[in-house]
Each structure stands twice: as structure tokens, then as C-alpha cells.
Protein backbone atom coordinates (compact mmCIF):
# COMPACT_ATOMS: atom_id res chain seq x y z
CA UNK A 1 103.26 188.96 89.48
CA UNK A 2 99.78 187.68 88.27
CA UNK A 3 98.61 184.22 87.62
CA UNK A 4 98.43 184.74 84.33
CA UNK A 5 102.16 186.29 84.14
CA UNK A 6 103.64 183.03 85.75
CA UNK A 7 101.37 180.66 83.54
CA UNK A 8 103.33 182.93 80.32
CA UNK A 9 106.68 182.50 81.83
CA UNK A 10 106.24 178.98 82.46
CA UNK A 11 104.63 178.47 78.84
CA UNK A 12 107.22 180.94 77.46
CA UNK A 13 110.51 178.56 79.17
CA UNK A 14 111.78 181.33 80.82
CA UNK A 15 110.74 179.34 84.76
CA UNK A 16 110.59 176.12 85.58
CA UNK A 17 107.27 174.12 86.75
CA UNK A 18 108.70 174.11 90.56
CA UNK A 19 108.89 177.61 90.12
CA UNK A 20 105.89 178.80 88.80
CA UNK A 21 104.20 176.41 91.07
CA UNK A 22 106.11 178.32 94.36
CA UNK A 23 105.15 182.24 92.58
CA UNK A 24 101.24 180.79 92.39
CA UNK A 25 101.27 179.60 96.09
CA UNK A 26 102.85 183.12 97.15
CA UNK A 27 100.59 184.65 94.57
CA UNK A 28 97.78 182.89 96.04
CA UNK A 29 98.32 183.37 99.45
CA UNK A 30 99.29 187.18 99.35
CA UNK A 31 95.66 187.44 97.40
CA UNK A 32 93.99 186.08 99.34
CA UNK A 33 95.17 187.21 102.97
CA UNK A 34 93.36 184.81 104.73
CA UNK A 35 93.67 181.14 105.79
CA UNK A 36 93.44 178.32 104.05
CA UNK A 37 94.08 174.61 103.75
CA UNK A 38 96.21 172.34 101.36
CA UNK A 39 96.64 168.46 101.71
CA UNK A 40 100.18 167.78 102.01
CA UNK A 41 102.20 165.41 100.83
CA UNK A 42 101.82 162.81 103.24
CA UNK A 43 98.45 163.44 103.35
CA UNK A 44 98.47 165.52 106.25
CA UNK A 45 96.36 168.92 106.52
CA UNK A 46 98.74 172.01 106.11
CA UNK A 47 97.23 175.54 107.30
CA UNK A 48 98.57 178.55 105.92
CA UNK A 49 98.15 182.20 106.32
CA UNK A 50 98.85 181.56 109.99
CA UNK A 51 102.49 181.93 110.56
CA UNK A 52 105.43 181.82 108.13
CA UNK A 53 104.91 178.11 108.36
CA UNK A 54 102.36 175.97 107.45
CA UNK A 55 100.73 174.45 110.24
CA UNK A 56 100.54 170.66 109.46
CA UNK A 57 98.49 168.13 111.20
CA UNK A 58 96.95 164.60 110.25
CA UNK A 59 93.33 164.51 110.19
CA UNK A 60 93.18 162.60 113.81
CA UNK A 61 95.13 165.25 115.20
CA UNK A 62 92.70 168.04 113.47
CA UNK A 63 89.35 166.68 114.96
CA UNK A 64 91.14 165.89 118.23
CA UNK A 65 92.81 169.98 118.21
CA UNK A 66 89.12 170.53 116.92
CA UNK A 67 87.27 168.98 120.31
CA UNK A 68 89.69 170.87 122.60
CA UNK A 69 88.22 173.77 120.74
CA UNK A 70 86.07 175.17 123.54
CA UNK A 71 88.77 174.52 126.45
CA UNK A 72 90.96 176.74 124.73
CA UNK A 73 88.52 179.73 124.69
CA UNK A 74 87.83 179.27 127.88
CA UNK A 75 91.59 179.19 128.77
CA UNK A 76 91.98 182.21 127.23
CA UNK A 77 88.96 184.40 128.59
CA UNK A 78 90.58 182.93 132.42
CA UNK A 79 94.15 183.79 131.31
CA UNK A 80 93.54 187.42 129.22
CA UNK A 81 95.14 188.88 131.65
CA UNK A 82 98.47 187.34 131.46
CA UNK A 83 98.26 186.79 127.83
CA UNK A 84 99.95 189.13 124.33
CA UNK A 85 98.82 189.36 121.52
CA UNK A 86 99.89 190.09 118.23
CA UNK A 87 99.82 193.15 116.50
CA UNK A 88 98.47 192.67 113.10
């Protein structure tokens, strides 16, 4: 379903707002394919496209995950071996 179908249904009765607002997230994220960032609730920063779950952090834990970048390349280029991955 489009965008533009949901914002109809919504403007036509036929879904709620909690609804249309869970069709444009799927809608959104199936579009797009890729990841991307929300601000949660809490005001926490949720990454999705990832996993089936969002992957929510607060922004210390972000920049700290963020600095620890370049250990966990080089983790993984000493550990390839030994590691799976994926198929996509």
C-alpha cells in the first residue's frame, strides 16, 4: 500500500491514526531498504533496517558504541576466520 493509499484510508475513516501511522513506518522502511534512524520515545536513538528490532540506544551510549568503532573492525579482520555471516 502507498503513502498516499493510507493517508485516503485514514482521511476516508476506514483506519485509525495508530494504524496508518504503523502501514507508513512499514511502508517506509520496505521503500527504502536501508537503515535509518528515529528518536524514540524516551528520547533514545532507535536504528532500523537492521534486524526485526529496532536497535535503541541513548545518545551516550551511541558516541561511546561510536569510539569502539575501529576496535571492532579490527576484531573482526583478527577473528574472520571463526566468524558467519549472514546471507542477505
Amino acid at each position: 500500500m502507498t503513502k498516499d493509499e493510507i493517508l485516503a484510508k485514514l482521511a476516508a475513516g476506514e483506519i485509525s491514526a495508530d494504524e496508518a501511522s504503523k502501514l507508513l513506518d512499514q511502508a517506509d522502511q520496505a521503500k527504502r531498504g536501508t537503515l535509518y534512524c528515529k528518536v524514540s520515545q524516551k528520547g533514545a536513538i532507535s536504528v532500523y533496517g537492521l534486524q526485526r528490532m529496532p536497535v535503541t540506544l541513548y545518545v551516550e551510549q551511541w558516541e561511546r558504541l561510536l569510539g569502539f568503532g575501529d576496535d571492532i573492525r579490527a576484531f573482526i579482520t583478527e577473528h574472520d576466520a571463526e566468524l558467519k555471516r549472514k546471507e542477505r
